[in-house]
Protein backbone atom coordinates (compact mmCIF):
# COMPACT_ATOMS: atom_id res chain seq x y z
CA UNK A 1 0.00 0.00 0.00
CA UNK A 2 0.74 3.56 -0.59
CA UNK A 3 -0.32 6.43 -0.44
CA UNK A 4 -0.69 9.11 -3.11
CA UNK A 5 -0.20 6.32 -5.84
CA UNK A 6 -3.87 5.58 -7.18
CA UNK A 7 -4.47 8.24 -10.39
CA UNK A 8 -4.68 12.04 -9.79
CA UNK A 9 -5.56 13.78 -6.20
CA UNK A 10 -8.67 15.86 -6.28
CA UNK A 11 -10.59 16.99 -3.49
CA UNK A 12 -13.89 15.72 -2.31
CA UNK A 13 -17.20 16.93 -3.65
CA UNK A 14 -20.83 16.83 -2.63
CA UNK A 15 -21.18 13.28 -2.79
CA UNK A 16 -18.62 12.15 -0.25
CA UNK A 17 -18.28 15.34 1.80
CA UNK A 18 -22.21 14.21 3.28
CA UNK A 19 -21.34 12.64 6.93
CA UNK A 20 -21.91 9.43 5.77
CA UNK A 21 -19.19 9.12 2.77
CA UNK A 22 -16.42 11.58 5.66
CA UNK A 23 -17.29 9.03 8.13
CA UNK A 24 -17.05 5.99 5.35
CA UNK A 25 -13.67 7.79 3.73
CA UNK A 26 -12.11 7.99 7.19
CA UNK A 27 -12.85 4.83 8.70
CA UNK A 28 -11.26 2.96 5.01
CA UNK A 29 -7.99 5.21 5.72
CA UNK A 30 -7.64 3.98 9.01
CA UNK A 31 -8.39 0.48 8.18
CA UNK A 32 -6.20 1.07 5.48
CA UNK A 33 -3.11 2.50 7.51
CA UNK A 34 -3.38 0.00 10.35
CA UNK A 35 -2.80 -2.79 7.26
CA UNK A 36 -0.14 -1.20 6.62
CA UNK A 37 1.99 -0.09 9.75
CA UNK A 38 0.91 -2.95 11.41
CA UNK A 39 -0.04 -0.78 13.96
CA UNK A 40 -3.59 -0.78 16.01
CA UNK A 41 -3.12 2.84 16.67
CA UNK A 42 -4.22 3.53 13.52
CA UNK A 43 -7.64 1.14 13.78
CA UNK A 44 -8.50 3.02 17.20
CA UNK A 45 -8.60 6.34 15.54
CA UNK A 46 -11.42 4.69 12.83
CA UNK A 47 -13.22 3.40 15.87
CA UNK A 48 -13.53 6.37 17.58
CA UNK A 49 -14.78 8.04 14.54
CA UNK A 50 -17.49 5.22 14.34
CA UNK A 51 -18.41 5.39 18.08
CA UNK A 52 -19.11 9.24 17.60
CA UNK A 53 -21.51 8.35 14.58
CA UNK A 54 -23.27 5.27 15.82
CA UNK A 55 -25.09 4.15 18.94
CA UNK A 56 -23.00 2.99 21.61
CA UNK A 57 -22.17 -0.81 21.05
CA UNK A 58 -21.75 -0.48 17.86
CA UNK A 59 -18.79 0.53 16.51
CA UNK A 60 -16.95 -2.72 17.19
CA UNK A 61 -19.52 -5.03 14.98
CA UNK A 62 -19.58 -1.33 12.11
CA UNK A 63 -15.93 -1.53 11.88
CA UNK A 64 -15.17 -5.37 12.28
CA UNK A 65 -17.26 -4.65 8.54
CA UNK A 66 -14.92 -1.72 7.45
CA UNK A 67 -11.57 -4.73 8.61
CA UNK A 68 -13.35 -7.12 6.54
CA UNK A 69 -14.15 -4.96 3.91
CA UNK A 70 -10.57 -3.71 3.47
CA UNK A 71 -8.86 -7.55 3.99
CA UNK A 72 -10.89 -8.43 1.31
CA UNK A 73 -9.54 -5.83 -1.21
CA UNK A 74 -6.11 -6.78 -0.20
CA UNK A 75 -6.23 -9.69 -0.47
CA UNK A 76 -7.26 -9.95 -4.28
CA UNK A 77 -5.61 -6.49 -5.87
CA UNK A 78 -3.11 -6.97 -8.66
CA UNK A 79 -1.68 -3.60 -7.35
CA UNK A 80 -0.90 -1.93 -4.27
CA UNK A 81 -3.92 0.40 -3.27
CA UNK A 82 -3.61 3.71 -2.64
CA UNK A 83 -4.99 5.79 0.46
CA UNK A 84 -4.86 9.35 2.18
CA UNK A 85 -3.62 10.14 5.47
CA UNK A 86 -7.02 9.95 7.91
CA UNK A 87 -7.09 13.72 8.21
CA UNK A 88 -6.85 14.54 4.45
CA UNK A 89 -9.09 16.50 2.69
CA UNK A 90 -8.62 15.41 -0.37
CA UNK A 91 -9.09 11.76 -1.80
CA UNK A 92 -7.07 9.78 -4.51
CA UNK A 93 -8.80 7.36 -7.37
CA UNK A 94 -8.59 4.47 -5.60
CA UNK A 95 -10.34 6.05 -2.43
CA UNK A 96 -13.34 7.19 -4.72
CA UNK A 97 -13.47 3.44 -6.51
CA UNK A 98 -14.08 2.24 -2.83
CA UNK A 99 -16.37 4.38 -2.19
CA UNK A 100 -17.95 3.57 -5.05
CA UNK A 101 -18.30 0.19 -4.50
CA UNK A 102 -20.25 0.44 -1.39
CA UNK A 103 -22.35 2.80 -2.87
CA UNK A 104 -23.23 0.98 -5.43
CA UNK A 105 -23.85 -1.93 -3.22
CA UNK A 106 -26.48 -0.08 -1.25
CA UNK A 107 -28.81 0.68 -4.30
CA UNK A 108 -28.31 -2.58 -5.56
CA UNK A 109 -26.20 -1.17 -8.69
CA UNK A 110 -24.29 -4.88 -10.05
CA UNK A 111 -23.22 -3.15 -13.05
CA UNK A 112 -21.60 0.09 -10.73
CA UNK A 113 -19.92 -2.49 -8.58
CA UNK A 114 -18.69 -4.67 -10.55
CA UNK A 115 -17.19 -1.63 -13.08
CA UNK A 116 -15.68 0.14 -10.01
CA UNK A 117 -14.29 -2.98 -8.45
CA UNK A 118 -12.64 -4.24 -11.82
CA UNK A 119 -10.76 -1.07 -12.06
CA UNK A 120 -10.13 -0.49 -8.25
CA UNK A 121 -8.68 -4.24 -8.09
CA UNK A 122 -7.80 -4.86 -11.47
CA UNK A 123 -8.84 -8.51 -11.30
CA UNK A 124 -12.19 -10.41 -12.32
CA UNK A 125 -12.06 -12.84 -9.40
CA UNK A 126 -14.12 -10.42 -6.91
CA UNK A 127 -16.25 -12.48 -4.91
CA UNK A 128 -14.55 -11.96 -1.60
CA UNK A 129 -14.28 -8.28 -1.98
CA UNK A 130 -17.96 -8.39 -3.61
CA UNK A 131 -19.06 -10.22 -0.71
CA UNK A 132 -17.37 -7.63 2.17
CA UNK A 133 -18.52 -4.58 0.29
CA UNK A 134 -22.14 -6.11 0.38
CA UNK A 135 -21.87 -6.63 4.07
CA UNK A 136 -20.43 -3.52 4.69
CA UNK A 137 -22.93 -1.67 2.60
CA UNK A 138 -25.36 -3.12 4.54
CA UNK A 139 -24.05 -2.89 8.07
CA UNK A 140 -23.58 1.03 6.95
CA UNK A 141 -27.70 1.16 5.87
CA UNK A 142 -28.80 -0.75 9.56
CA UNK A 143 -27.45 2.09 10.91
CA UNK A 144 -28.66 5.27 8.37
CA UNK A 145 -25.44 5.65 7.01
CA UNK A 146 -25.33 6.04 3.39
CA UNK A 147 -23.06 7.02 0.10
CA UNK A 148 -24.28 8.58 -2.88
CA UNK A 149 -21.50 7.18 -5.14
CA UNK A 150 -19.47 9.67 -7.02
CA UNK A 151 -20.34 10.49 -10.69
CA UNK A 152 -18.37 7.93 -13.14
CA UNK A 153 -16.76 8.49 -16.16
CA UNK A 154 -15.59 6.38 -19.18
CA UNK A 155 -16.83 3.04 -19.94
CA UNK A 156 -15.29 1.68 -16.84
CA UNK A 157 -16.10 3.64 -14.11
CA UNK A 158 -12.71 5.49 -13.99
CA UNK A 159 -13.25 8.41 -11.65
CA UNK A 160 -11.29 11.29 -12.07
CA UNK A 161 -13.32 14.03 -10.90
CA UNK A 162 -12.69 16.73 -8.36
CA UNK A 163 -13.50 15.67 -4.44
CA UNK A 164 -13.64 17.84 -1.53
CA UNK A 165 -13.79 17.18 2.15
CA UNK A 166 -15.91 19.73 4.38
């Protein structure tokens, strides 16, 4: 993993900056960074952003879903995947892809799924990371929390839009 390495930065826009897709974007960086480092510091910080948005009690099943979610992507990328610092305002291409995965799996979108986890993977053997992002995307609509998937472009989904944080 690295970070800045997944297409061209741009800041977040509408779509993700609702508290839902912050909340979602931060939660992946820390899950992200604490695959990386090794480090649980790193999956505290995600938890205590999830224990501020959810009822008490339920941050530890919410981001179980987000470690599941992100093992799964690992664990079948051709590529090293690309991710922010938690605190950034700004998101890279492989940060939107995600996002667009589970918010495509909330509305039920195959085709928007599939496309954005093609490119965000670069494999066609998805079914674990089809099968987290459906959970997730789920566990995320139990508790009102949901992501308006940014705008696509190209035939595969390849977002390269600008994205802002507020």
């Amino acid at each position: 993993m690295t970070f800045h390495d997944g297409g061209p930065l741009g800041t977040v826009d509408a779509h993700v900056a609702a508290p839902a897709g912050t909340l979602v974007i931060t939660v992946y960086r820390c899950a992200m960074a604490g695959f990386s480092v090794g480090q649980t510091d790193c999956w505290e910080i995600g938890w205590r952003a999830l224990g501020q948005a959810v009822p008490h009690g339920e941050e530890g099943p919410l981001f179980g879903e987000f470690y599941g979610f992100v093992r799964a992507l690992l664990a079948v990328t051709q590529n090293p995947l690309s991710y922010q610092p938690a605190g950034c305002r700004s998101i890279c291409n492989h940060e939107a892809l995600a996002l667009s995965m589970i918010g495509a799996a909330q509305v039920a979108d195959t085709v928007g799924l599939l496309a954005a986890a093609a490119e965000l993977l670069g494999v066609d053997e998805l079914g674990d990371a089809l099968r987290a992002t459906q959970s997730l995307a789920t566990a995320l609509a139990k508790r009102g929390l949901f992501i308006r998937a940014p705008a696509q472009n190209g035939p595969r989904g390849n977002l390269r839009q600008q994205r802002r944080l507020h």
